[in-house]
Protein backbone atom coordinates (compact mmCIF):
# COMPACT_ATOMS: atom_id res chain seq x y z
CA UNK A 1 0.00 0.00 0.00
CA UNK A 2 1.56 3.40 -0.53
CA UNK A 3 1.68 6.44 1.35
CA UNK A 4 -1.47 8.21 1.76
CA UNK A 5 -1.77 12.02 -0.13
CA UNK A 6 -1.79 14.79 3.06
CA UNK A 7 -4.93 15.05 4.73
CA UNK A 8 -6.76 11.98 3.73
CA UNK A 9 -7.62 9.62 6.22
CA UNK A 10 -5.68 6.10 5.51
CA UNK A 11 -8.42 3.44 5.12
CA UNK A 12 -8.81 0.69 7.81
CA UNK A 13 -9.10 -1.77 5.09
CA UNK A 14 -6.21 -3.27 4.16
CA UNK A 15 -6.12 -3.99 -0.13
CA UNK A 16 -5.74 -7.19 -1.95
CA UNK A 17 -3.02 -8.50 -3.88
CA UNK A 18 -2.72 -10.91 -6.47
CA UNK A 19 -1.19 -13.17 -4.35
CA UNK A 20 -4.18 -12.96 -1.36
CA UNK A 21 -6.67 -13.21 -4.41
CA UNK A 22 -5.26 -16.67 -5.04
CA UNK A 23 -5.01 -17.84 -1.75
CA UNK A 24 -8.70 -17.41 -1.28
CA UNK A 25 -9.26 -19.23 -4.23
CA UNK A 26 -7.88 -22.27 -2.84
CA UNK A 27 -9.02 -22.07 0.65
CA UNK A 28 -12.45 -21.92 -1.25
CA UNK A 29 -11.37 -24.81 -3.56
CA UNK A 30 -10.32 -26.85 -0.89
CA UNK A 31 -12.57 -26.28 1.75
CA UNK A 32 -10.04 -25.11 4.26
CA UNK A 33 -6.32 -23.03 4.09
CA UNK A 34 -4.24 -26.11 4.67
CA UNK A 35 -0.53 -26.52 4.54
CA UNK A 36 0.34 -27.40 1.47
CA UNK A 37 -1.16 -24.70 -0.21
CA UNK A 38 2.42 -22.69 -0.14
CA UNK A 39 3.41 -25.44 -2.02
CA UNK A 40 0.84 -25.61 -5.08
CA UNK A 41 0.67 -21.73 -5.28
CA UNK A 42 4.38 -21.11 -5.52
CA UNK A 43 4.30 -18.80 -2.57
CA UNK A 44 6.09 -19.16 0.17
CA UNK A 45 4.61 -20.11 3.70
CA UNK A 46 5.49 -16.71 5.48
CA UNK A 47 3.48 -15.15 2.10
CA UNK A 48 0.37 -17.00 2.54
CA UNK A 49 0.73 -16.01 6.08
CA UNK A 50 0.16 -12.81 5.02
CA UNK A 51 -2.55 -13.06 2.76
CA UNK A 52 -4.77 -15.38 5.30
CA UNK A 53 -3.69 -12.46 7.83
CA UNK A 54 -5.27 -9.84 5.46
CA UNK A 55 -8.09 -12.43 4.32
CA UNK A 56 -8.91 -12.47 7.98
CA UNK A 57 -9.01 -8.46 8.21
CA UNK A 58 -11.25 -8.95 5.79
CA UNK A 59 -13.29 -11.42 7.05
CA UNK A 60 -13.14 -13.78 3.88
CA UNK A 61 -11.20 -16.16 6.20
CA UNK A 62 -12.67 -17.60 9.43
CA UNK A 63 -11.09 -19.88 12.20
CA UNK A 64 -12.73 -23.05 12.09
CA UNK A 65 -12.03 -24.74 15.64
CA UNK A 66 -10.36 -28.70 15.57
CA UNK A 67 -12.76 -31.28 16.35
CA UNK A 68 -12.65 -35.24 17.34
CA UNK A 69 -12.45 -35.56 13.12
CA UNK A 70 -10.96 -32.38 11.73
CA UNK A 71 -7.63 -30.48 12.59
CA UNK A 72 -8.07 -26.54 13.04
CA UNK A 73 -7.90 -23.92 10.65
CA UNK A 74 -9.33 -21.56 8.46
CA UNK A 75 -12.12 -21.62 6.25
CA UNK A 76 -13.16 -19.17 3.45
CA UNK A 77 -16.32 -17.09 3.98
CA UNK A 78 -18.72 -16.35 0.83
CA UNK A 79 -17.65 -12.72 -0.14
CA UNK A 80 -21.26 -11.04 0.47
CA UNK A 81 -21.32 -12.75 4.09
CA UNK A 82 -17.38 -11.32 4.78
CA UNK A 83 -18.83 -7.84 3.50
CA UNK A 84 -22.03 -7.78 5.59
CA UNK A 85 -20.27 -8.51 9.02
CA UNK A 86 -16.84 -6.46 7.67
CA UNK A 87 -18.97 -3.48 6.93
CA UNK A 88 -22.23 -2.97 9.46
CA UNK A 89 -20.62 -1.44 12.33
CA UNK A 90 -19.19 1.57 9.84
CA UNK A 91 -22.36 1.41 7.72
CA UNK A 92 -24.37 1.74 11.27
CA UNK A 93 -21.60 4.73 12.00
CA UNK A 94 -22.39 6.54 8.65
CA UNK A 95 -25.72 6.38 9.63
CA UNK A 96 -25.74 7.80 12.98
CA UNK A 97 -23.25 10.70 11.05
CA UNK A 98 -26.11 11.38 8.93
CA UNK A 99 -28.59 11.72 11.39
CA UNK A 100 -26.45 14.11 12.98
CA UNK A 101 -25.79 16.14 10.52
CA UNK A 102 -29.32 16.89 9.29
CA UNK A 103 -30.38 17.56 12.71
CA UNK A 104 -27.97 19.81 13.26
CA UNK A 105 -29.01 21.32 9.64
CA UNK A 106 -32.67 21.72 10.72
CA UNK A 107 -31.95 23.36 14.10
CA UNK A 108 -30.11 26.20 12.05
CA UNK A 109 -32.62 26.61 8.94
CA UNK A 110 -34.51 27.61 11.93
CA UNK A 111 -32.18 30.63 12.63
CA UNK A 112 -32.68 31.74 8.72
CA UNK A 113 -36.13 33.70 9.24
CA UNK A 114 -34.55 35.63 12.27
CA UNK A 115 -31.43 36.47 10.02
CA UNK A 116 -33.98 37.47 6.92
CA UNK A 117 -35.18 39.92 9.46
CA UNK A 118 -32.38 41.58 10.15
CA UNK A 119 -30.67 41.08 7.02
CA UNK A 120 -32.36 45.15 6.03
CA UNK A 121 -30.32 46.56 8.32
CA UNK A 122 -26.90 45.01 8.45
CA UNK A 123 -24.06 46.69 6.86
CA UNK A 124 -23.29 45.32 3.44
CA UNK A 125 -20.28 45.35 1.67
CA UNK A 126 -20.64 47.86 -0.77
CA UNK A 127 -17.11 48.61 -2.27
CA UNK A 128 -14.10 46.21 -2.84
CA UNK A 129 -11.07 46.68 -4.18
CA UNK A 130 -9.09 44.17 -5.88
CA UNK A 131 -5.17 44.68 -6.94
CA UNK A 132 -4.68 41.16 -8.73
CA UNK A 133 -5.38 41.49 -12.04
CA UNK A 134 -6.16 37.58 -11.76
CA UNK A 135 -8.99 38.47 -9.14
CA UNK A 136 -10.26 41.18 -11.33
CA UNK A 137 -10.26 38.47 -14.27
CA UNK A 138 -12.43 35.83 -11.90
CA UNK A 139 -14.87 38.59 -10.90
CA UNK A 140 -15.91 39.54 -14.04
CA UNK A 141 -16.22 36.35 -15.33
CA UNK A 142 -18.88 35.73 -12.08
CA UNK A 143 -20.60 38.79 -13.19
CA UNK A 144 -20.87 38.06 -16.81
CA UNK A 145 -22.09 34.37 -15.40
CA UNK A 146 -24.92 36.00 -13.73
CA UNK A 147 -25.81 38.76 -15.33
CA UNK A 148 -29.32 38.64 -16.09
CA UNK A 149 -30.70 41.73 -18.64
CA UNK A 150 -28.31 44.86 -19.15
CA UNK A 151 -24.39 45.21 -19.91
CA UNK A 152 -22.93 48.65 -20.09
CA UNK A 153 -19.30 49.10 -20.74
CA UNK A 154 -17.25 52.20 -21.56
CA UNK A 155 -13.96 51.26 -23.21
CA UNK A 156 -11.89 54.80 -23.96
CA UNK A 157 -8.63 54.41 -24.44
CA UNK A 158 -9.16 54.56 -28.43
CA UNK A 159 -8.24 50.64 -30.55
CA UNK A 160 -7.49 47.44 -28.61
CA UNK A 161 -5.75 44.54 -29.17
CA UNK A 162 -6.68 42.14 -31.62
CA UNK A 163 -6.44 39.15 -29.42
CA UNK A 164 -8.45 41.12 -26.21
CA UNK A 165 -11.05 42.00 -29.22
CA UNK A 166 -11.37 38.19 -29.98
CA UNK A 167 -11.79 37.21 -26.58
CA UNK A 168 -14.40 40.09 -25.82
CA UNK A 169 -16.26 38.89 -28.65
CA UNK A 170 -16.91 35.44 -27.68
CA UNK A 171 -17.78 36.76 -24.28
CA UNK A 172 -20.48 38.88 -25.31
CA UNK A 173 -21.70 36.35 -27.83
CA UNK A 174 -22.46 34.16 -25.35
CA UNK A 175 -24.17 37.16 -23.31
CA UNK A 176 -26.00 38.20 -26.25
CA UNK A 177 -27.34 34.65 -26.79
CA UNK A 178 -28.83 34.39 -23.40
CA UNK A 179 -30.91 37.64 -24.15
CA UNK A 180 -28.45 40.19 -22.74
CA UNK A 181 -28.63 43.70 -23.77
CA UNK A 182 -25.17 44.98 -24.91
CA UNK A 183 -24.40 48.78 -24.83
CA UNK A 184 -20.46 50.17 -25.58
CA UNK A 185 -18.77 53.35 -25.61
CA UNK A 186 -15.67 53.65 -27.66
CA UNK A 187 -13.48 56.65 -28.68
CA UNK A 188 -14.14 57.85 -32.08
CA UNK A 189 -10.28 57.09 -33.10
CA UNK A 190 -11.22 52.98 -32.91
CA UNK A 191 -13.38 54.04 -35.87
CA UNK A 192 -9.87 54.01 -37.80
CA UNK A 193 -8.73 50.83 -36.37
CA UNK A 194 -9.24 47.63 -38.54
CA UNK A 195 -9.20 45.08 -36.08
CA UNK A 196 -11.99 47.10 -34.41
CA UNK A 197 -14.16 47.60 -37.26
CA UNK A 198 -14.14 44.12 -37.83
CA UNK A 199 -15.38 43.19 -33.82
CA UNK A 200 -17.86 45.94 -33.74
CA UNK A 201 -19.61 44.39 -37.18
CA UNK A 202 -19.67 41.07 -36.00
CA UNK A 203 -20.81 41.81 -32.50
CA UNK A 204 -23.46 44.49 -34.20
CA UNK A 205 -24.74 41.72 -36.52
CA UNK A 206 -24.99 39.46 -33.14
CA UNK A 207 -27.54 42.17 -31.85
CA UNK A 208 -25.07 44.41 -29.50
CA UNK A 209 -25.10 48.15 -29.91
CA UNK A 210 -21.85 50.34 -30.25
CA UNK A 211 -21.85 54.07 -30.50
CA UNK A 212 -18.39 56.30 -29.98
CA UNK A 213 -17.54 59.55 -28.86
CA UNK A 214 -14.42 62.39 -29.08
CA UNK A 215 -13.41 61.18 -25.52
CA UNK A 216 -15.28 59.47 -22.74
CA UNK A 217 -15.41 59.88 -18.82
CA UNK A 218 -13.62 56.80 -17.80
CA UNK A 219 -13.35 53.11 -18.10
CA UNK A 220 -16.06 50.90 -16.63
CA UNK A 221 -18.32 47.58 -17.15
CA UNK A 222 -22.19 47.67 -14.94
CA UNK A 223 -24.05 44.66 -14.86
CA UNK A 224 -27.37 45.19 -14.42
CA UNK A 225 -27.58 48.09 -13.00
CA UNK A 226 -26.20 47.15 -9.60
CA UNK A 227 -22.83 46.49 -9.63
CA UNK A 228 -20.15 48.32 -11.50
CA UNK A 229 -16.38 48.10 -11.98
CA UNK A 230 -14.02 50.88 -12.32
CA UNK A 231 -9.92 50.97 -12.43
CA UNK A 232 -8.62 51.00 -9.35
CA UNK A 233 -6.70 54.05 -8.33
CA UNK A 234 -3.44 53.51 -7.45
CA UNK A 235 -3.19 49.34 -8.36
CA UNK A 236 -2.83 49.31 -12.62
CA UNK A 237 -4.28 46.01 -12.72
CA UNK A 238 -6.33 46.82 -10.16
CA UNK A 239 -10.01 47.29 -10.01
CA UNK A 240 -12.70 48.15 -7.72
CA UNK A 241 -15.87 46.88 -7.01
CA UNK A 242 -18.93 49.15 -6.63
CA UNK A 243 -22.17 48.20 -4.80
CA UNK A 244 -23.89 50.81 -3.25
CA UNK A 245 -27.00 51.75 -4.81
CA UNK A 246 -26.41 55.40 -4.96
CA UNK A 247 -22.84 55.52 -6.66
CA UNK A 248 -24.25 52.93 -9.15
CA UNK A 249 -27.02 54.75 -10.42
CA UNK A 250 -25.08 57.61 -10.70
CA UNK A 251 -22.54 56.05 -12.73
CA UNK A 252 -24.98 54.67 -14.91
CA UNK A 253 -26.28 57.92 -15.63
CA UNK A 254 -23.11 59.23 -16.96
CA UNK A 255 -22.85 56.56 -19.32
CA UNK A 256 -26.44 57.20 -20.49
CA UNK A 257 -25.77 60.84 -21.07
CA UNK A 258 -22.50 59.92 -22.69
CA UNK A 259 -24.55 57.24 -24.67
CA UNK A 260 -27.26 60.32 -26.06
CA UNK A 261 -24.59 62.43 -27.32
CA UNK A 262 -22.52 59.11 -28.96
CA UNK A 263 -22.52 58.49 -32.59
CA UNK A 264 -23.76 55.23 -33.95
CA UNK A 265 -20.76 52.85 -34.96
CA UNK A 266 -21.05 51.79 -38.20
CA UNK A 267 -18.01 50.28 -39.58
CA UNK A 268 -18.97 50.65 -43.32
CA UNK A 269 -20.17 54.07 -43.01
CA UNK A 270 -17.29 56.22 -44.43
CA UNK A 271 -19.49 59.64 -43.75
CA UNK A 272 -19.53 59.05 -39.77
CA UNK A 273 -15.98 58.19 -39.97
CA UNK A 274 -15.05 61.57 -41.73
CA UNK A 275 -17.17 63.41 -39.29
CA UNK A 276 -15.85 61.70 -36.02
CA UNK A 277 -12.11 62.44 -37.52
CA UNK A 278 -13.70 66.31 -37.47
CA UNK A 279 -14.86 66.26 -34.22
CA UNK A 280 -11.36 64.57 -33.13
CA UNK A 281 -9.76 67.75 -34.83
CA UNK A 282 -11.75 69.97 -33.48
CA UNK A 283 -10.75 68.58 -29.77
CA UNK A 284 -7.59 68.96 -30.33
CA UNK A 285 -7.25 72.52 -31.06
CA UNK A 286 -9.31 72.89 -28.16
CA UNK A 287 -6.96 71.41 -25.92
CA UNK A 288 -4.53 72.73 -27.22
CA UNK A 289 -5.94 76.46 -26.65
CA UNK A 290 -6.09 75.23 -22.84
CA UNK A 291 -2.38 74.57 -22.89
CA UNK A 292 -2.38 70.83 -22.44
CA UNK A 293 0.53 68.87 -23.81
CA UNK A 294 0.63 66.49 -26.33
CA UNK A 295 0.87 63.48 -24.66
CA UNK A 296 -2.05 64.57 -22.26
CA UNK A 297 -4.43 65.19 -25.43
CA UNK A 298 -3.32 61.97 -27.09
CA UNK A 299 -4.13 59.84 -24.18
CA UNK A 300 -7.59 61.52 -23.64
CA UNK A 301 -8.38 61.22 -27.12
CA UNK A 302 -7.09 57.51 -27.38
CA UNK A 303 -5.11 57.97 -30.00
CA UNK A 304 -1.04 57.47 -30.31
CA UNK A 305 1.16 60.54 -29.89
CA UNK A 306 2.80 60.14 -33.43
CA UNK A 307 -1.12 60.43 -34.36
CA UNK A 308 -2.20 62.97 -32.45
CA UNK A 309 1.03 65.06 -33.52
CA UNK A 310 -0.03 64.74 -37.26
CA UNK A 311 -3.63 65.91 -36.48
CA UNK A 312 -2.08 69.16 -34.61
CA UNK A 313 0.38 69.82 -37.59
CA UNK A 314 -2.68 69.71 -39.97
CA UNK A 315 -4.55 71.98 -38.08
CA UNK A 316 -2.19 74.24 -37.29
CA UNK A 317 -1.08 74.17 -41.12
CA UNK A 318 -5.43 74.53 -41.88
CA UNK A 319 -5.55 77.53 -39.25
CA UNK A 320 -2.21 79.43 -40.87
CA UNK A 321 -1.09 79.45 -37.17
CA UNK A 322 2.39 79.39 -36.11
CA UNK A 323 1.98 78.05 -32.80
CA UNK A 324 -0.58 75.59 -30.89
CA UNK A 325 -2.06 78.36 -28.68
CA UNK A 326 -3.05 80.90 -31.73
CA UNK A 327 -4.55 77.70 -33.65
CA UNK A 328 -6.98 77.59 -30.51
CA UNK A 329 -7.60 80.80 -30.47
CA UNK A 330 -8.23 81.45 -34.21
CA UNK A 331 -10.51 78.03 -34.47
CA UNK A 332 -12.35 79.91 -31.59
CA UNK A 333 -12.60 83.59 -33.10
CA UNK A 334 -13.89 81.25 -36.58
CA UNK A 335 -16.52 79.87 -34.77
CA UNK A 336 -15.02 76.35 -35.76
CA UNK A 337 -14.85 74.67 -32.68
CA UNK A 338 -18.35 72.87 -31.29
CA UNK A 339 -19.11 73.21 -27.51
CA UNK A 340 -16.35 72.31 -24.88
CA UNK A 341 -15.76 68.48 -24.00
């Protein structure tokens, strides 16, 4: 027998070998385990020693006292017989276990009324915050499990990954499939990205709805209205969990004003795409005329900086300006720039 794995109880039953297996045989064939049995079976008499020792454990050998006409020894017991006596007093345990444990089980369903009571006004956990990306990965996957009606996500940040595309898609899929209603927010530069265009048709055609804007308030998923999760602050692959009623509803609401002022994403529509690269232009002159730096525009606009760089040459170039400040301000005096962000 080897060793036993940590923390599981060795059995009290020893196993049987080959070479018990045959001894039994005999004993049966021969009405009793006599002597020369070593002998016929090849096995030595210190091995068939120890299987009638562990055929006696098991109770598939019994002593069969001498008499005036018989010497003494042992005697093999029909298997069902060795298993009924081998087995009642632990089957009788079990039993008693059982009846144990569902009494103990009623006595405290009867404490679950009393907690429903109270359960209105116990603190709840309505915020958790989670630095392993690995955690953050297991949560949603609960919450995308159990979601039940309504997924909102806002994704700025401008094109992702192809591979994170594929594996959103057959995510939502599923979702959609099970009667999910799918709502996302992108940047209007993922509008430009092919890899993009291609998810947002095929997760379109699937029944989600996708709608972009110039730049978006922050990154976050809401399942069904009542729980929502946002970056967490200070962890990068960190996340936090958000319960409370009050802080949920009020980030859904930015996402539904965000969603009214969105354009519709449609990949094959090369008229929206013309006007969201516009609107893109016209935020960067605009941020521009507020003195932020390059890097700070291209990351709220989710675009690269070697991008965004090229859009403020061609404005500037457009405008006649000769430096990023007067391109704000002439855009402005030309009425050419639409209402703040």
């Amino acid at each position: 027998m080897g060793e036993q794995s940590g923390g599981v109880m060795p059995s009290p039953f020893p196993a049987l070998a080959d070479s018990d297996l045959r001894v039994f045989q005999w004993a049966a064939a021969h009405g009793r385990l006599a002597p020369q049995a070593a002998a016929e079976l090849g096995l030595s008499e210190s091995e068939v020693q120890q299987s009638a020792a562990v055929l006696e454990q098991l109770h598939l050998l019994r002593p069969l006292p001498g008499g005036p006409d018989r010497e003494p020894g042992l005697v093999a017991v029909p298997p069902e017989l060795a298993a009924a006596s081998l087995l009642a007093p632990a089957e009788a345990e079990l039993r008693r276990q059982l009846a144990d444990t569902e009494r103990v089980r009623a006595e405290l369903a009867r404490l679950a009324p009393l907690y429903a009571q109270l359960d209105g006004g116990r603190p709840a956990e309505r915020l958790d915050e989670i630095t392993e990306l690995d955690t953050v990965i297991d949560v949603i996957n609960t919450l995308t499990a159990r979601c039940r009606s309504e997924v909102l996500t806002c994704q700025p940040g401008g094109p992702r990954a192809p591979h994170l595309l594929e594996q959103a898609f057959n995510r939502d899929l599923e979702m959609i499939r099970r009667g999910i209603r799918m709502r996302t927010l992108y940047q209007h530069t993922s509008r430009r990205h092919p890899p993009t265009q291609e998810y947002v048709r095929r997760i379109s055609a699937a029944g989600a709805e996708v709608r972009t804007l110039t730049a978006l308030f922050g990154r976050m998923i809401a399942f069904d209205r009542e729980t929502v999760i946002i970056p967490h602050h200070d962890a990068y692959d960190g996340a936090v969990v958000v319960r409370d009623p009050s802080a949920v509803a009020y980030l859904c609401g930015v996402f539904d004003h965000s969603w009214t002022l969105a354009d519709a994403y449609t990949p094959s529509a090369q008229a929206q795409g013309d006007a969201a690269l516009d609107e893109i232009k016209q935020a960067i002159v605009r941020l521009l005329a507020e003195g932020m730096k390059d890097e700070m525009i291209a990351r709220r606009l989710g675009m690269s900086l070697r991008t965004c760089r090229k859009h403020i040459a061609e404005s500037m170039e457009t405008l006649g300006a000769s430096s990023r400040f007067q391109a704000g301000y002439l855009a402005r005096v030309r009425g050419e720039l639409a209402d703040p962000l």
